[in-house]
N, C-alpha and C. Protein backbone atom coordinates (compact mmCIF):
# COMPACT_ATOMS: atom_id res chain seq x y z
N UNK A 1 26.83 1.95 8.20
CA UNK A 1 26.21 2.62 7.07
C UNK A 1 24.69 2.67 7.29
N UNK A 2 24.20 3.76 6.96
CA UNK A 2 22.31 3.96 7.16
C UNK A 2 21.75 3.43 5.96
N UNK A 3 20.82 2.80 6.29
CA UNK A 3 19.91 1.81 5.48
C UNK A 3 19.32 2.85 4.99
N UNK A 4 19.46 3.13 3.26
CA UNK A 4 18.36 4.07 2.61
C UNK A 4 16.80 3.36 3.21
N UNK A 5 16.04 4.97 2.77
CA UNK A 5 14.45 4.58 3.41
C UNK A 5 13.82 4.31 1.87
N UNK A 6 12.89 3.34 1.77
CA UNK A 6 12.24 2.51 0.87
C UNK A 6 11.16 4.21 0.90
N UNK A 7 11.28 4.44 -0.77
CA UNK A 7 10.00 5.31 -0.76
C UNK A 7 8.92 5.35 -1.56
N UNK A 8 7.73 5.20 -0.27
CA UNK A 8 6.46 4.28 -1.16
C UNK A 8 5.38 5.87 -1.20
N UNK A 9 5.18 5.82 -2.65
CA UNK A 9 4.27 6.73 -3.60
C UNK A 9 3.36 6.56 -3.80
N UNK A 10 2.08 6.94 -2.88
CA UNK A 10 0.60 6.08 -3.07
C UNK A 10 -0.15 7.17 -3.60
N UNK A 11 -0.18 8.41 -4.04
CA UNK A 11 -0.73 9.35 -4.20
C UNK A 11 -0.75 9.21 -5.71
N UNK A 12 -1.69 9.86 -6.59
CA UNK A 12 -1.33 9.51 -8.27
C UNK A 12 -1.24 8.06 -8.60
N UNK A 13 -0.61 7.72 -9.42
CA UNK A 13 0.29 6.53 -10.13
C UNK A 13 1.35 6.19 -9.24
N UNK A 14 1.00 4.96 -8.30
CA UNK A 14 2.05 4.63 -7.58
C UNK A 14 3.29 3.98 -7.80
N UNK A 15 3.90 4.70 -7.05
CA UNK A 15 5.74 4.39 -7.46
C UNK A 15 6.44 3.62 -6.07
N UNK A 16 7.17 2.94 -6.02
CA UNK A 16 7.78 2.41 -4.80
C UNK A 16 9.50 2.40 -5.25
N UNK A 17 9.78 3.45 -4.89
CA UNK A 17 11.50 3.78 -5.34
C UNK A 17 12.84 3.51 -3.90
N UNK A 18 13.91 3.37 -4.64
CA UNK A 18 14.94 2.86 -3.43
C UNK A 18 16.18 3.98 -4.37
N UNK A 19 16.83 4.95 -3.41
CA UNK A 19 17.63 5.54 -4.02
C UNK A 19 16.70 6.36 -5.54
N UNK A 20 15.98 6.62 -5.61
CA UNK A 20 15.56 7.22 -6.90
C UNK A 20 15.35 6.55 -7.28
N UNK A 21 15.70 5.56 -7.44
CA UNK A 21 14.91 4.43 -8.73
C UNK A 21 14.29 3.27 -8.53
N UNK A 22 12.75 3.91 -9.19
CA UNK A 22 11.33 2.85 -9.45
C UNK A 22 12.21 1.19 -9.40
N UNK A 23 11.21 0.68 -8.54
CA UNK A 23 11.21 -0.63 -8.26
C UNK A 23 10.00 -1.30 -9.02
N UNK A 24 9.81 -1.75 -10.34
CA UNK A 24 8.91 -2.18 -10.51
C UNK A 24 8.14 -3.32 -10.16
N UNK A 25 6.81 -3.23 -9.69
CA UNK A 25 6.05 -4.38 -8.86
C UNK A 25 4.88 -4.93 -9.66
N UNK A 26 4.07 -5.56 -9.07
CA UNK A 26 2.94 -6.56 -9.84
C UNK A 26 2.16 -5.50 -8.86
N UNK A 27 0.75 -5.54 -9.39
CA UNK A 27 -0.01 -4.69 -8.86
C UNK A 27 -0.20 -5.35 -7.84
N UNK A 28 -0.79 -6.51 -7.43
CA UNK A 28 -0.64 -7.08 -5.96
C UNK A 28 0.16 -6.74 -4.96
N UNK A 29 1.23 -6.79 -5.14
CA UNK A 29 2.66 -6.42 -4.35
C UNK A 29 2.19 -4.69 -4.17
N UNK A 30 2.06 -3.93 -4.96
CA UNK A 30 2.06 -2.71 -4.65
C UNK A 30 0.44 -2.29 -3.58
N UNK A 31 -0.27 -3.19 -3.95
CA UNK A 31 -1.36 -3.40 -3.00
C UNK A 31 -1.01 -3.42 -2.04
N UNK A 32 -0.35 -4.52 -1.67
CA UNK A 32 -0.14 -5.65 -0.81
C UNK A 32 0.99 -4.21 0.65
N UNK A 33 2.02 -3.89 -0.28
CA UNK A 33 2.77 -2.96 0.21
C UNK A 33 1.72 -1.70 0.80
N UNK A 34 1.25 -1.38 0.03
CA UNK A 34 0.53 -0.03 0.73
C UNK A 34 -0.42 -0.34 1.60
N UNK A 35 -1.00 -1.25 1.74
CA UNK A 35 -2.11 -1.33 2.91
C UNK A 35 -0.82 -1.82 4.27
N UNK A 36 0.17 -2.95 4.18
CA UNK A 36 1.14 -2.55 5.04
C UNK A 36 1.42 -1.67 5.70
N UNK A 37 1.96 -0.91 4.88
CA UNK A 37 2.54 0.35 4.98
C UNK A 37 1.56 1.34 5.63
N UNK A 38 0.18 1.27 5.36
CA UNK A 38 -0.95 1.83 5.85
C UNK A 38 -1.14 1.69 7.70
N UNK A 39 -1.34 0.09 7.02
CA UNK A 39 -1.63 -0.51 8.01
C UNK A 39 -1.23 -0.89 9.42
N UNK A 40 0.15 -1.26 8.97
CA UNK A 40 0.63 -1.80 9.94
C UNK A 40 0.77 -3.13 10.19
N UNK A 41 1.98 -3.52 11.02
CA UNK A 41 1.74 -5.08 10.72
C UNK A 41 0.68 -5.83 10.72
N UNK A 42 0.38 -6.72 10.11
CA UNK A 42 -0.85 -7.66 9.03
C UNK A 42 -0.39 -9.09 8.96
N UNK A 43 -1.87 -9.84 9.31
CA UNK A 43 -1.89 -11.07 9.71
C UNK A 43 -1.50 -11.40 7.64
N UNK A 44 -1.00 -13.01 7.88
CA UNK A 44 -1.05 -13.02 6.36
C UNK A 44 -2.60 -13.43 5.87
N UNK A 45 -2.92 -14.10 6.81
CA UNK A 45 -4.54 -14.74 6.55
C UNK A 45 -5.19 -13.46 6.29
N UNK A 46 -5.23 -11.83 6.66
CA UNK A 46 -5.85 -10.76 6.27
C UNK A 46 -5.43 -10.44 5.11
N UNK A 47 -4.41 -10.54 4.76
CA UNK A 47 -3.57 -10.23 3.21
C UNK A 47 -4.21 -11.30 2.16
N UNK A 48 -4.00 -12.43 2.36
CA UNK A 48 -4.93 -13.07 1.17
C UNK A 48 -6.14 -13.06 1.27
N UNK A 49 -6.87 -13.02 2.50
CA UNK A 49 -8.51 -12.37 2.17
C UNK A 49 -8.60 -11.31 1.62
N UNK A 50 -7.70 -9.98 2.03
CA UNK A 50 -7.99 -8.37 1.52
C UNK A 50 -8.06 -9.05 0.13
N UNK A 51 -6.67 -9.41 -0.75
CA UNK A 51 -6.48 -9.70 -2.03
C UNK A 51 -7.13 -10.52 -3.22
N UNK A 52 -7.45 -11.78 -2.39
CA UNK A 52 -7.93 -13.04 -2.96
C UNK A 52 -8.93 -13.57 -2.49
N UNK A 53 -10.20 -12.98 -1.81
CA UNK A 53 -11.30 -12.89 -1.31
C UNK A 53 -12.21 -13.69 -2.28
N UNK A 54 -12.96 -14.52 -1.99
CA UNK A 54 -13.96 -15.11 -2.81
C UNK A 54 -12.83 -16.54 -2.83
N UNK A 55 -11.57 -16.74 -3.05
CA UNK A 55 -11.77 -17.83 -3.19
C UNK A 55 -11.37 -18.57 -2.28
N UNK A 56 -10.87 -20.04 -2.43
CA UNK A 56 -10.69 -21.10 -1.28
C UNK A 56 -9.74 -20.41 -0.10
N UNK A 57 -9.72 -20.76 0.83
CA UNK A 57 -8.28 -20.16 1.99
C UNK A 57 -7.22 -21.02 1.56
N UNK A 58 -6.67 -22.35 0.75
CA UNK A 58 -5.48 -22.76 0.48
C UNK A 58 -5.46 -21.90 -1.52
N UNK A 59 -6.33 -21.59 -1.59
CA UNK A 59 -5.87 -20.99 -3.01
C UNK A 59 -5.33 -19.26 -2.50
N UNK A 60 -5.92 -18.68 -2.00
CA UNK A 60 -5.34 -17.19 -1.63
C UNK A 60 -4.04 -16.94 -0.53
N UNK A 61 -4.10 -18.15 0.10
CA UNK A 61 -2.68 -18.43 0.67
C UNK A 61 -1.61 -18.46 0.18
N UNK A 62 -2.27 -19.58 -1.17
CA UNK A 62 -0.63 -20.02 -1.86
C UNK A 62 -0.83 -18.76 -2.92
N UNK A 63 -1.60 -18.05 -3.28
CA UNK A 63 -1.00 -16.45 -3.97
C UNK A 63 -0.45 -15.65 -3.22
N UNK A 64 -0.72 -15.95 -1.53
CA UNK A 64 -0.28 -14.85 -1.33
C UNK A 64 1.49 -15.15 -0.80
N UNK A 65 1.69 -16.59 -1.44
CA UNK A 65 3.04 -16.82 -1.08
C UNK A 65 4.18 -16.46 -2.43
N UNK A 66 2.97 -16.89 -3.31
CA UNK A 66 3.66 -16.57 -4.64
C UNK A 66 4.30 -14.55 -4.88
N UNK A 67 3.03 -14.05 -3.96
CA UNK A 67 3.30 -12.79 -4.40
C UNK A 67 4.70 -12.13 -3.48
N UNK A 68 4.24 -13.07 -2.56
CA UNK A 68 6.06 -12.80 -1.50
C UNK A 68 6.95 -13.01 -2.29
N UNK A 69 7.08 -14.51 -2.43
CA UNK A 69 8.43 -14.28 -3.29
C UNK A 69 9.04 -13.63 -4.32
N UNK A 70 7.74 -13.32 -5.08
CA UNK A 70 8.45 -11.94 -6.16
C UNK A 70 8.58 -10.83 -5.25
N UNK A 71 8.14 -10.49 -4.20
CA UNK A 71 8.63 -9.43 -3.39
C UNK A 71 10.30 -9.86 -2.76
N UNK A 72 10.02 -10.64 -2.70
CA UNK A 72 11.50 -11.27 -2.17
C UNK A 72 12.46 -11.39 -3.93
N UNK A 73 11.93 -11.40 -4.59
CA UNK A 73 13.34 -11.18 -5.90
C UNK A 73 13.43 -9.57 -5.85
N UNK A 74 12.89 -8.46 -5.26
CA UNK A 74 13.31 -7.38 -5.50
C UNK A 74 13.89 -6.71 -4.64
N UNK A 75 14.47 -5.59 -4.19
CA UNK A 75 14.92 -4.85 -3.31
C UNK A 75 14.13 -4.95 -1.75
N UNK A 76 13.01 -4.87 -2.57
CA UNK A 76 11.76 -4.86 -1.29
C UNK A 76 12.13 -5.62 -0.17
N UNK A 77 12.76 -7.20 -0.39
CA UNK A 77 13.03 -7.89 0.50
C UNK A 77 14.02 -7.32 1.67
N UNK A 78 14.59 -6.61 1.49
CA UNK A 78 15.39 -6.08 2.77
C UNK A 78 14.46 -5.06 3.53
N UNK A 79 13.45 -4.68 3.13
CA UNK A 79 12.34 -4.03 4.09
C UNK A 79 10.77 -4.62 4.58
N UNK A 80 11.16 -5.95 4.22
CA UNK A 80 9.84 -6.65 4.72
C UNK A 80 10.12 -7.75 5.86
N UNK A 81 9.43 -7.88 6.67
CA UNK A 81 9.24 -8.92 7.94
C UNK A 81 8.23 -9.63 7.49
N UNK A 82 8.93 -11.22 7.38
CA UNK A 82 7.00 -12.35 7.77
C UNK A 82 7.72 -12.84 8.87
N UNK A 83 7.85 -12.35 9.76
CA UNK A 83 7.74 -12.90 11.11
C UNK A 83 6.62 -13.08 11.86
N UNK A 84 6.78 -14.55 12.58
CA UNK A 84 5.33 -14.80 13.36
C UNK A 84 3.78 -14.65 12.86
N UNK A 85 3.59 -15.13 11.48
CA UNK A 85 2.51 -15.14 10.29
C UNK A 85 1.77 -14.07 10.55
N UNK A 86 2.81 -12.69 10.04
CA UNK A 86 2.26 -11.20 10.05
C UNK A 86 3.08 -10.75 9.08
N UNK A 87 3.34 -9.78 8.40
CA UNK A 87 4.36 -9.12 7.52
C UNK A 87 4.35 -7.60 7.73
N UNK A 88 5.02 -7.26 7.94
CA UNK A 88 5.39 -5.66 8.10
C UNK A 88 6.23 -5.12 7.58
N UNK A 89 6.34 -3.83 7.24
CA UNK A 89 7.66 -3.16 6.97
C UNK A 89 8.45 -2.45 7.66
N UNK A 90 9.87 -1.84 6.99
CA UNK A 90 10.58 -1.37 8.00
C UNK A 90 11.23 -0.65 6.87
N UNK A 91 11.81 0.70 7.57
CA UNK A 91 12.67 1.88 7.26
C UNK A 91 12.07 2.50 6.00
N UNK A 92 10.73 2.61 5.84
CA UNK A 92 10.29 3.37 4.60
C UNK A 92 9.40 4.92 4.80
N UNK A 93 9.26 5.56 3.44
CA UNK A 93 8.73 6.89 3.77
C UNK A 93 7.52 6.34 3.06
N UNK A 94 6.23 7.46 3.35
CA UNK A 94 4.81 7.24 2.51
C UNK A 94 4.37 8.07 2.35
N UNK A 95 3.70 8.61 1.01
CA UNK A 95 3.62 10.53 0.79
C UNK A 95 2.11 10.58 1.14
N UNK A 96 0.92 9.37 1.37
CA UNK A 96 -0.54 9.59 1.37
C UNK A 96 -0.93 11.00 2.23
N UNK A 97 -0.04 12.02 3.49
CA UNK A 97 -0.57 12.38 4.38
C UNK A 97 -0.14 13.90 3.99
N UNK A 98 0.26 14.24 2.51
CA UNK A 98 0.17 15.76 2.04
C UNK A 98 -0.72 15.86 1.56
N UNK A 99 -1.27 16.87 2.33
CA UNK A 99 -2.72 17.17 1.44
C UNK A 99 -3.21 17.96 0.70
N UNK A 100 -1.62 18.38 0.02
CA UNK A 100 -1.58 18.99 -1.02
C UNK A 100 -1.09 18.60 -2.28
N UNK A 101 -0.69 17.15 -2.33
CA UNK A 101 -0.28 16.63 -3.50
C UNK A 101 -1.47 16.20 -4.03
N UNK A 102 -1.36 16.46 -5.27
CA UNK A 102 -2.59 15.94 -6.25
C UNK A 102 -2.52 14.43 -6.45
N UNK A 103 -3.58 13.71 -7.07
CA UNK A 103 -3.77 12.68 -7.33
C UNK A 103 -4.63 11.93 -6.58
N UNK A 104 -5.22 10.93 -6.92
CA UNK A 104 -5.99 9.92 -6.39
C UNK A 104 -5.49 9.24 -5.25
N UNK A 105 -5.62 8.84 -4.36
CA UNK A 105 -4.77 7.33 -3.91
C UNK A 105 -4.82 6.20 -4.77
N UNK A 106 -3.64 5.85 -5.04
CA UNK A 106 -3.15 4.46 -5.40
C UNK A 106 -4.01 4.48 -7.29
N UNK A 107 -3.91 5.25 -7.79
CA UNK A 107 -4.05 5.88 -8.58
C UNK A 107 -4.07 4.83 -10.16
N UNK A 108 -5.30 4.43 -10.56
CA UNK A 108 -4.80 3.43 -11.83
C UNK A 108 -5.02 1.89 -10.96
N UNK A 109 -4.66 1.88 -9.82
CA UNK A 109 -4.90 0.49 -9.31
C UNK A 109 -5.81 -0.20 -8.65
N UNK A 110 -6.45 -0.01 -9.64
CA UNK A 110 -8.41 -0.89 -9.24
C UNK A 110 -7.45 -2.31 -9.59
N UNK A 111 -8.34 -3.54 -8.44
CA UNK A 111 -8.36 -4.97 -8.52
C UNK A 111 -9.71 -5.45 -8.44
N UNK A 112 -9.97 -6.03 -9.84
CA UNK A 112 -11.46 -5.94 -9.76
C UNK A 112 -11.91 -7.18 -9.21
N UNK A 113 -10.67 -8.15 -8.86
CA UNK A 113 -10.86 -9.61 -8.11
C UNK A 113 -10.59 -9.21 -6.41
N UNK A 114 -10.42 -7.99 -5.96
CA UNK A 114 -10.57 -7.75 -4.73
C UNK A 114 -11.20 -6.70 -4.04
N UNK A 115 -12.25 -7.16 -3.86
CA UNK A 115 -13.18 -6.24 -3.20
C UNK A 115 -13.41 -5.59 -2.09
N UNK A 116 -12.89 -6.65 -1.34
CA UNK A 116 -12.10 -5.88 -0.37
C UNK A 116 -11.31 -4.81 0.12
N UNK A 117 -10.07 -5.14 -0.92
CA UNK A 117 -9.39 -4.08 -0.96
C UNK A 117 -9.85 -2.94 -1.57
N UNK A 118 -10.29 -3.11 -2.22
CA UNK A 118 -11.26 -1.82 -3.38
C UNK A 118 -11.90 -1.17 -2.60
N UNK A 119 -12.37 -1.56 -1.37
CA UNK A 119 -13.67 -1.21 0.06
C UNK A 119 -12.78 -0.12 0.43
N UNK A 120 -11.46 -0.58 0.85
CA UNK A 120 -10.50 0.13 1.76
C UNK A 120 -9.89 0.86 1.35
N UNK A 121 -9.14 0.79 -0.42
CA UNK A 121 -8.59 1.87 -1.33
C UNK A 121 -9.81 2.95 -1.66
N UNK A 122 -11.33 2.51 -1.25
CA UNK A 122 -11.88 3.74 -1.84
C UNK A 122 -12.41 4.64 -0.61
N UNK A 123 -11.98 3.67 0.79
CA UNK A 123 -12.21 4.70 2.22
C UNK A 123 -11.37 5.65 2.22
N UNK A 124 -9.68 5.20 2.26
CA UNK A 124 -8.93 5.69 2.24
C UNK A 124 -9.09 7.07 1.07
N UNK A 125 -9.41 6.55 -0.21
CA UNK A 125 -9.62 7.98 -0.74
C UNK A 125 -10.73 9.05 -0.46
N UNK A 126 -11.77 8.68 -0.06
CA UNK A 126 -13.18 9.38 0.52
C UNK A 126 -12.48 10.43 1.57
N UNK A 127 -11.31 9.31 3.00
CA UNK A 127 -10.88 10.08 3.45
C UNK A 127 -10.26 11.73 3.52
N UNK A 128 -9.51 11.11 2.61
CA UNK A 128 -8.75 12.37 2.09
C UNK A 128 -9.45 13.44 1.18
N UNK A 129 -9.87 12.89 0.58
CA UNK A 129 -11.02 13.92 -0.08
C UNK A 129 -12.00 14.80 1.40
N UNK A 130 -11.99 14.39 2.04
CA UNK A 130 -12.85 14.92 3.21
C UNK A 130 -11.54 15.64 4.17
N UNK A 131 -10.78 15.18 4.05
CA UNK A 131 -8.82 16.53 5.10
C UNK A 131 -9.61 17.28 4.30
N UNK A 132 -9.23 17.33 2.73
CA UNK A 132 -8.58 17.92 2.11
C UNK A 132 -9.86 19.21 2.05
N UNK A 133 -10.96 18.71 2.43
CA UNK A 133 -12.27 20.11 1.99
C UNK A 133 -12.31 20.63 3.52
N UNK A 134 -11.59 19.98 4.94
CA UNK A 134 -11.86 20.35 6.33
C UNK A 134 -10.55 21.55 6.28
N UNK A 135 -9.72 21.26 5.63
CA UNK A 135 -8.17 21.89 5.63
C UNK A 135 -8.87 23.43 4.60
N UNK A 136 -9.60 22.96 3.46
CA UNK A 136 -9.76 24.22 2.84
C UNK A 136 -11.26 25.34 3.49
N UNK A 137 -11.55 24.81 4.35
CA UNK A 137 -12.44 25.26 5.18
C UNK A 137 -12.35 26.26 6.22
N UNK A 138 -11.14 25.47 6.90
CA UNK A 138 -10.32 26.26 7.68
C UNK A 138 -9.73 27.23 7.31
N UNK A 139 -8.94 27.31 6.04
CA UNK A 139 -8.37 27.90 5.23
C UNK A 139 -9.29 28.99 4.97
N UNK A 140 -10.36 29.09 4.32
CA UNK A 140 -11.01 29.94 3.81
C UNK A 140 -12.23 30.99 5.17
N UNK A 141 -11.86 29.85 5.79
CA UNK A 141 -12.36 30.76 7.03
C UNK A 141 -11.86 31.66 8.31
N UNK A 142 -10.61 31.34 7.75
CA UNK A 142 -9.05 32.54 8.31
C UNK A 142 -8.99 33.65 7.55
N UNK A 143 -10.20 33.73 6.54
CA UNK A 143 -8.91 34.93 5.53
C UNK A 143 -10.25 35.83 5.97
């Protein structure tokens, strides 16, 4: 039997659905998932700095164990690897690379305790904001 693909919604108001139906997450986790998913496999020591930056390395550790295991009470767990103190995913789709769907990236999910990540959720959107005016450029300079 084929393993449905985990489908992660970073565009707008992010959604992370299995079969059609929303998986609801903690905003961490949906963080945590999309820079993954971005990213690529990820040290965990980069995951609780991206997340929990500023404070001790045994305090952002043990959140970032806490935030596993609620990833591990949901579906999610059959598409995540912590193998070899990295975490990755497996068999999922990610809509960030139409650059015609509207919305923000990651849309609504400012972490105002991670600044880090906030660095990288607001490259990532600069990015695209910059396809999206090279694509209509092109566009407008064909016609």
């Amino acid at each position: 039997m084929k393993t449905p693909r985990l489908e992660l919604r970073f565009l707008g108001v992010p959604q992370v659905l299995l079969k059609g139906r929303e998986i609801k997450l903690t905003r961490k986790s949906t963080a945590l998932l999309a820079y993954v998913a971005l990213e690529g496999a990820t040290p965990r020591e980069t995951l609780a700095e991206l997340l929990w930056g500023g404070r001790s390395t045994q305090s952002s550790s043990g959140n970032l164990r806490r935030e596993l295991h609620r990833l591990r009470e949901t579906e999610v767990r059959d598409y995540l690897e912590t193998g070899g103190g990295t975490l990755h995913l497996k068999f999922f789709t990610v809509d960030t690379e139409d650059g015609a769907q509207p919305g923000e990236f990651l849309q609504g999910l400012q972490l105002e305790d991670a600044t880090e990540f906030e660095a990288w959720r607001e490259g990532r959107n600069q990015q695209r904001v910059r396809s999206r005016l090279e694509t209509l450029r092109r566009t407008a300079g064909s016609l």
